[in-house]
PDB file of N, CA and C in Angstrom:
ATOM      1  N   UNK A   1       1.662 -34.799  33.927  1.00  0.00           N
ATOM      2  CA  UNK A   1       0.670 -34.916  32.865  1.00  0.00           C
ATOM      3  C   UNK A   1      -0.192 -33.662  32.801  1.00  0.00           C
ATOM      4  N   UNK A   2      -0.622 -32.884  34.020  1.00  0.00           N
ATOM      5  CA  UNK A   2      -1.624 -31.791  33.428  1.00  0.00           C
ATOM      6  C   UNK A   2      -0.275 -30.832  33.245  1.00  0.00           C
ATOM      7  N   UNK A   3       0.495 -30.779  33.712  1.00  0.00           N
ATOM      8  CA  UNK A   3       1.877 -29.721  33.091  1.00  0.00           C
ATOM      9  C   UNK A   3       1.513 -29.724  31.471  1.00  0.00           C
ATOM     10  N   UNK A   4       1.747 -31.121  31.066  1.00  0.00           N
ATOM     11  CA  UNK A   4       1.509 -31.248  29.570  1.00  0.00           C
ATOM     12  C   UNK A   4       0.083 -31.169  28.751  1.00  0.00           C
ATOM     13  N   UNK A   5      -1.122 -30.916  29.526  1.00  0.00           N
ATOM     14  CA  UNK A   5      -2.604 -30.399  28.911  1.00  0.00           C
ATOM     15  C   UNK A   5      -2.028 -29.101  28.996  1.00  0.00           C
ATOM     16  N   UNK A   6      -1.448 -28.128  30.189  1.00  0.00           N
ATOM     17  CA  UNK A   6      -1.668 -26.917  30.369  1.00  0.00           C
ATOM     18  C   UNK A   6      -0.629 -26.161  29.290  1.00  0.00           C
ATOM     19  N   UNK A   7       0.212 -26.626  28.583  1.00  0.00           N
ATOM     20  CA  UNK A   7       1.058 -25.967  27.689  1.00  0.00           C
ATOM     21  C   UNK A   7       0.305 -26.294  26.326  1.00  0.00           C
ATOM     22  N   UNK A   8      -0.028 -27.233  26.476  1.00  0.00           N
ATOM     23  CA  UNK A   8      -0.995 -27.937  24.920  1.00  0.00           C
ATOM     24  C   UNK A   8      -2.428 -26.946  25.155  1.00  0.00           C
ATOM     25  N   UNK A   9      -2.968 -26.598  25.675  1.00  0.00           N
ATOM     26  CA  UNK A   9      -3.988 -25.914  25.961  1.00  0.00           C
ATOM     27  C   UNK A   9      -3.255 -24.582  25.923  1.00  0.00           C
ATOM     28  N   UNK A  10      -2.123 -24.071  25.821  1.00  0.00           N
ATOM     29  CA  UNK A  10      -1.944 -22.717  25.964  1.00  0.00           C
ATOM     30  C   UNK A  10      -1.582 -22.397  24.826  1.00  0.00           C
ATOM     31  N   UNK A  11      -0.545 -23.529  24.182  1.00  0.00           N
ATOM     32  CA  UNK A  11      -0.208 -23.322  22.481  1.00  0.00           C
ATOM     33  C   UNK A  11      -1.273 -23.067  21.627  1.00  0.00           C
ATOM     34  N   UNK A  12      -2.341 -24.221  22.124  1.00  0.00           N
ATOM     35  CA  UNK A  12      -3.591 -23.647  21.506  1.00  0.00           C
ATOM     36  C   UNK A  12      -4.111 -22.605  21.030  1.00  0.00           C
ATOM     37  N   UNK A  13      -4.111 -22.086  22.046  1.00  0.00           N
ATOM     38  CA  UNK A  13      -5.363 -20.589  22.551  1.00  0.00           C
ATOM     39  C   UNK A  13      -4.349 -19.600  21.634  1.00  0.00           C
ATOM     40  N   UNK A  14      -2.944 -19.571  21.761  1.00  0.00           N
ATOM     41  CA  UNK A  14      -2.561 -18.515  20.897  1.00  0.00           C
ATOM     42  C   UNK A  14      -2.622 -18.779  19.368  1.00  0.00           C
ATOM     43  N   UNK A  15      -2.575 -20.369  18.844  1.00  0.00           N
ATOM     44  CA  UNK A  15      -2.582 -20.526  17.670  1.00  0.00           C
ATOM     45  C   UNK A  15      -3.981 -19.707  17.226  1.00  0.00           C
ATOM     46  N   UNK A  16      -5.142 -19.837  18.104  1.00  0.00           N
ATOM     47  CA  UNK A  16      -5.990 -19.544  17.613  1.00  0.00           C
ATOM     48  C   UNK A  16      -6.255 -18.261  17.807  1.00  0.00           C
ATOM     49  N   UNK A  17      -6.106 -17.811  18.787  1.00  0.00           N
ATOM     50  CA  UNK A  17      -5.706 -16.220  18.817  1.00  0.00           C
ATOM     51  C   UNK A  17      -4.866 -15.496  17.837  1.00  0.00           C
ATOM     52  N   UNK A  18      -4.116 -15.740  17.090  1.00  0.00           N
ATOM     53  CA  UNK A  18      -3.471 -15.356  16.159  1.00  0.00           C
ATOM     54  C   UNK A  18      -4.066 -15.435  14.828  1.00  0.00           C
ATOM     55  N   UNK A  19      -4.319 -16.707  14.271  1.00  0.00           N
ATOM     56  CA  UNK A  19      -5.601 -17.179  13.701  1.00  0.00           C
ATOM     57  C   UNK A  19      -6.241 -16.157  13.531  1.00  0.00           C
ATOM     58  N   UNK A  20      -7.317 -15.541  14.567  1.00  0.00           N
ATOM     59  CA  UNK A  20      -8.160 -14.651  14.395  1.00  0.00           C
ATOM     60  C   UNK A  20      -7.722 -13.534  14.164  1.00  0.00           C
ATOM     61  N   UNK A  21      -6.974 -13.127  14.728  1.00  0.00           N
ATOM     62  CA  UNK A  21      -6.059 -11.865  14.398  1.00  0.00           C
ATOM     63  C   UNK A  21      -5.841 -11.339  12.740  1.00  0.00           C
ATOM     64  N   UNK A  22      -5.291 -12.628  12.191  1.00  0.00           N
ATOM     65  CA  UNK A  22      -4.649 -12.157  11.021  1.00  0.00           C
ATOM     66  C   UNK A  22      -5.850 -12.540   9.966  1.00  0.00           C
ATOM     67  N   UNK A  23      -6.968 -13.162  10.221  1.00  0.00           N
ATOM     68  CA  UNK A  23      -8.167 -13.332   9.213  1.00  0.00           C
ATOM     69  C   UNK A  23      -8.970 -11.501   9.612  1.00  0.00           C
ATOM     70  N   UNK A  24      -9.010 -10.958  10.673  1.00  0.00           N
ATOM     71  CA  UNK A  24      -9.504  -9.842  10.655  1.00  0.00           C
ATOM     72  C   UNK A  24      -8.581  -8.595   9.812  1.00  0.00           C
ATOM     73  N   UNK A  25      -7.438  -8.807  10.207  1.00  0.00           N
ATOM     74  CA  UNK A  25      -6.044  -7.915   9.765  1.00  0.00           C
ATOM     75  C   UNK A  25      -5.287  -9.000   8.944  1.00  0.00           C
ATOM     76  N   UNK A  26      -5.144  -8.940   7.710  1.00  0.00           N
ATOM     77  CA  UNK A  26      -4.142  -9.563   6.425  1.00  0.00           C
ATOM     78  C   UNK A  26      -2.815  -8.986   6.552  1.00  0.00           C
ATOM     79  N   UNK A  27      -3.079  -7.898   6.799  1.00  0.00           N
ATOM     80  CA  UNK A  27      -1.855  -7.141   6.700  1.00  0.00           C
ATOM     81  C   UNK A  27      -0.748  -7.677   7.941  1.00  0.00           C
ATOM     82  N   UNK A  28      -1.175  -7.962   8.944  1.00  0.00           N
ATOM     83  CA  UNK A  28      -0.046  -7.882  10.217  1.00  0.00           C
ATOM     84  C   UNK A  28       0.664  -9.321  10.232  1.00  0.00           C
ATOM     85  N   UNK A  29       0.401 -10.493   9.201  1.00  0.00           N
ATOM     86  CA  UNK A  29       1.681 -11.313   9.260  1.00  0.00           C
ATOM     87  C   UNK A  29       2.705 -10.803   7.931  1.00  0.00           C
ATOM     88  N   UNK A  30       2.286  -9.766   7.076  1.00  0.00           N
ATOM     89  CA  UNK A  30       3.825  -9.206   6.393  1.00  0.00           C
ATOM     90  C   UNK A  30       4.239  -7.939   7.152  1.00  0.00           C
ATOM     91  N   UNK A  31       3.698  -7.668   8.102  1.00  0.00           N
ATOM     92  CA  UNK A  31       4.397  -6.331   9.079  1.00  0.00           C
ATOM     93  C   UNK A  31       5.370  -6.795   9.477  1.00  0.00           C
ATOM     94  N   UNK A  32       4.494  -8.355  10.691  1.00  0.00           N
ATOM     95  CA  UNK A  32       5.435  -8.509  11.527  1.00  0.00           C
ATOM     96  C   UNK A  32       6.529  -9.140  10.699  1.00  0.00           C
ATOM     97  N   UNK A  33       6.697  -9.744   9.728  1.00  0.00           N
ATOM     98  CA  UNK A  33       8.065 -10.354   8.948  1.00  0.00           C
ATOM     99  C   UNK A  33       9.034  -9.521   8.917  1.00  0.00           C
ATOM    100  N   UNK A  34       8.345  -7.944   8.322  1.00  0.00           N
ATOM    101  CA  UNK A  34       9.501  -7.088   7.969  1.00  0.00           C
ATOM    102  C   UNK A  34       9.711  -6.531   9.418  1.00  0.00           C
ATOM    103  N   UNK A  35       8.833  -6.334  10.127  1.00  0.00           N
ATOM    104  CA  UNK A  35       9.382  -5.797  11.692  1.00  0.00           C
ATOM    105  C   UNK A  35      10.802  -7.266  12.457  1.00  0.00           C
ATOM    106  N   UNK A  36      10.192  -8.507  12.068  1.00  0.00           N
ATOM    107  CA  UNK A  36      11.654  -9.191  12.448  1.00  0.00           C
ATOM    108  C   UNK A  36      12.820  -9.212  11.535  1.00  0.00           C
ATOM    109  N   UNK A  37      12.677  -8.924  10.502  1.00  0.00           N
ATOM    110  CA  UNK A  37      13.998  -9.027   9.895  1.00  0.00           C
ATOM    111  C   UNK A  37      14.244  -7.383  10.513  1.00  0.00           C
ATOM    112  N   UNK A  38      13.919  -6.479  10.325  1.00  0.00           N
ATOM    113  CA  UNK A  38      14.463  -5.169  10.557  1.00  0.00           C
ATOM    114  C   UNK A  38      15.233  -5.558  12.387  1.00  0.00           C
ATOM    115  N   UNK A  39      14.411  -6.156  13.056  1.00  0.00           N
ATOM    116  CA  UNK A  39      14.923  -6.308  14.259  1.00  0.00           C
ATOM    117  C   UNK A  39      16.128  -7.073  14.472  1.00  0.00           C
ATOM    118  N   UNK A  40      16.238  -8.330  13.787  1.00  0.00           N
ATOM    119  CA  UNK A  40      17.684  -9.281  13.527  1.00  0.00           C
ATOM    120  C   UNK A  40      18.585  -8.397  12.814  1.00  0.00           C
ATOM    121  N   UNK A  41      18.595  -7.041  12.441  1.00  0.00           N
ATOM    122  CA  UNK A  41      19.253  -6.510  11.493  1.00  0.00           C
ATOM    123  C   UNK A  41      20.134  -5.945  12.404  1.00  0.00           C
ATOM    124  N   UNK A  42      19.291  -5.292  13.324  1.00  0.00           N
ATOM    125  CA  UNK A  42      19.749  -3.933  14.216  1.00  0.00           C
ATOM    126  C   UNK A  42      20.085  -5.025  15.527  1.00  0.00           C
ATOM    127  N   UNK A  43      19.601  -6.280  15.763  1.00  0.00           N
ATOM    128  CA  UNK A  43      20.662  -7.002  16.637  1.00  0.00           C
ATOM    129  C   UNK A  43      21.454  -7.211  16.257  1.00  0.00           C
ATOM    130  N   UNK A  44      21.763  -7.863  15.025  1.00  0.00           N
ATOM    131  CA  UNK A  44      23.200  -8.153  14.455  1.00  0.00           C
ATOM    132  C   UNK A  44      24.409  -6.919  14.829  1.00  0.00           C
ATOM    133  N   UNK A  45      24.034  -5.985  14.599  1.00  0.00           N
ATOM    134  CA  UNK A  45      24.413  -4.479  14.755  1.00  0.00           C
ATOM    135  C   UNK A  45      25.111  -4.510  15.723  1.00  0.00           C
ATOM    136  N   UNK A  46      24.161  -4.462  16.824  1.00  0.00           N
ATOM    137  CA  UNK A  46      24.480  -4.344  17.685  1.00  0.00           C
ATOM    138  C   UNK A  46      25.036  -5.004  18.524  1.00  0.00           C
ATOM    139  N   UNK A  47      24.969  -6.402  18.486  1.00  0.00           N
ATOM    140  CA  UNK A  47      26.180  -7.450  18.890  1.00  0.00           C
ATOM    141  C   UNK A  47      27.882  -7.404  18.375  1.00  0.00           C
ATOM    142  N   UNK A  48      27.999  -6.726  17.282  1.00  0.00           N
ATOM    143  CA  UNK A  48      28.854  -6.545  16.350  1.00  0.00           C
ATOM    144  C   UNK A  48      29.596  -5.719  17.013  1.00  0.00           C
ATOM    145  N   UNK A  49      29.314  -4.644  17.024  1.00  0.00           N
ATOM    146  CA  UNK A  49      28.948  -3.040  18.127  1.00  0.00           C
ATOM    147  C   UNK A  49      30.042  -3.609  19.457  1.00  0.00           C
ATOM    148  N   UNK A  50      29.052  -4.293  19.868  1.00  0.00           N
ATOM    149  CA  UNK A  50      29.741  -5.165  21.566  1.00  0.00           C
ATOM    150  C   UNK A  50      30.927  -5.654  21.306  1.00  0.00           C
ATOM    151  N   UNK A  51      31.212  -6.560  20.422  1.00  0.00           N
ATOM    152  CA  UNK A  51      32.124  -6.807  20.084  1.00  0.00           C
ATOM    153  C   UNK A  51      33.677  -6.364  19.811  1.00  0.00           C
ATOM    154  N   UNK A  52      33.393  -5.458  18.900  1.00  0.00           N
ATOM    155  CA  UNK A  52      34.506  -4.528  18.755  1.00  0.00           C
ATOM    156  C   UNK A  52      34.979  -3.400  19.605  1.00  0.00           C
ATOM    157  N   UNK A  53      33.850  -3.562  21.101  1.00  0.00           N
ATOM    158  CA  UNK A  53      34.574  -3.189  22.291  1.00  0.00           C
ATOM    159  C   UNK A  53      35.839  -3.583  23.036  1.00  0.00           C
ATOM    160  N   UNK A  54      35.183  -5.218  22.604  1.00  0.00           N
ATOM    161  CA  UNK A  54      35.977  -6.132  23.749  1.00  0.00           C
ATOM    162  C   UNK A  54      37.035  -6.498  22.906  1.00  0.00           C
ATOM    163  N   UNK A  55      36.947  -6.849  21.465  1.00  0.00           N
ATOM    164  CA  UNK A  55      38.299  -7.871  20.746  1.00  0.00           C
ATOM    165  C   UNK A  55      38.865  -6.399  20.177  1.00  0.00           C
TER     166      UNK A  55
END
């Protein structure tokens, strides 16, 4: 049971940490969007990459 306060208390703190983050800075939840798609892009890549080592 405190296993389960201490993760509920931790989800918290970042919801709200983030929260604050992006009411000071607007800008950094469409950064980070285009920073993850650019990143799933260049993993895709690069798994692909691995791939056509081995098959």
């Amino acid at each position: 049971m405190k296993a389960a306060t201490l993760v509920i208390g931790i989800a918290a703190g970042m919801a709200m940490a983030t929260a604050g983050v992006i009411a000071m800075y607007p800008d950094v939840s469409r950064r980070m969007m285009r920073d993850s798609r650019r990143a799933l892009r260049c993993g895709k890549r690069a798994v692909g990459q691995i791939g056509n080592l081995f098959g």
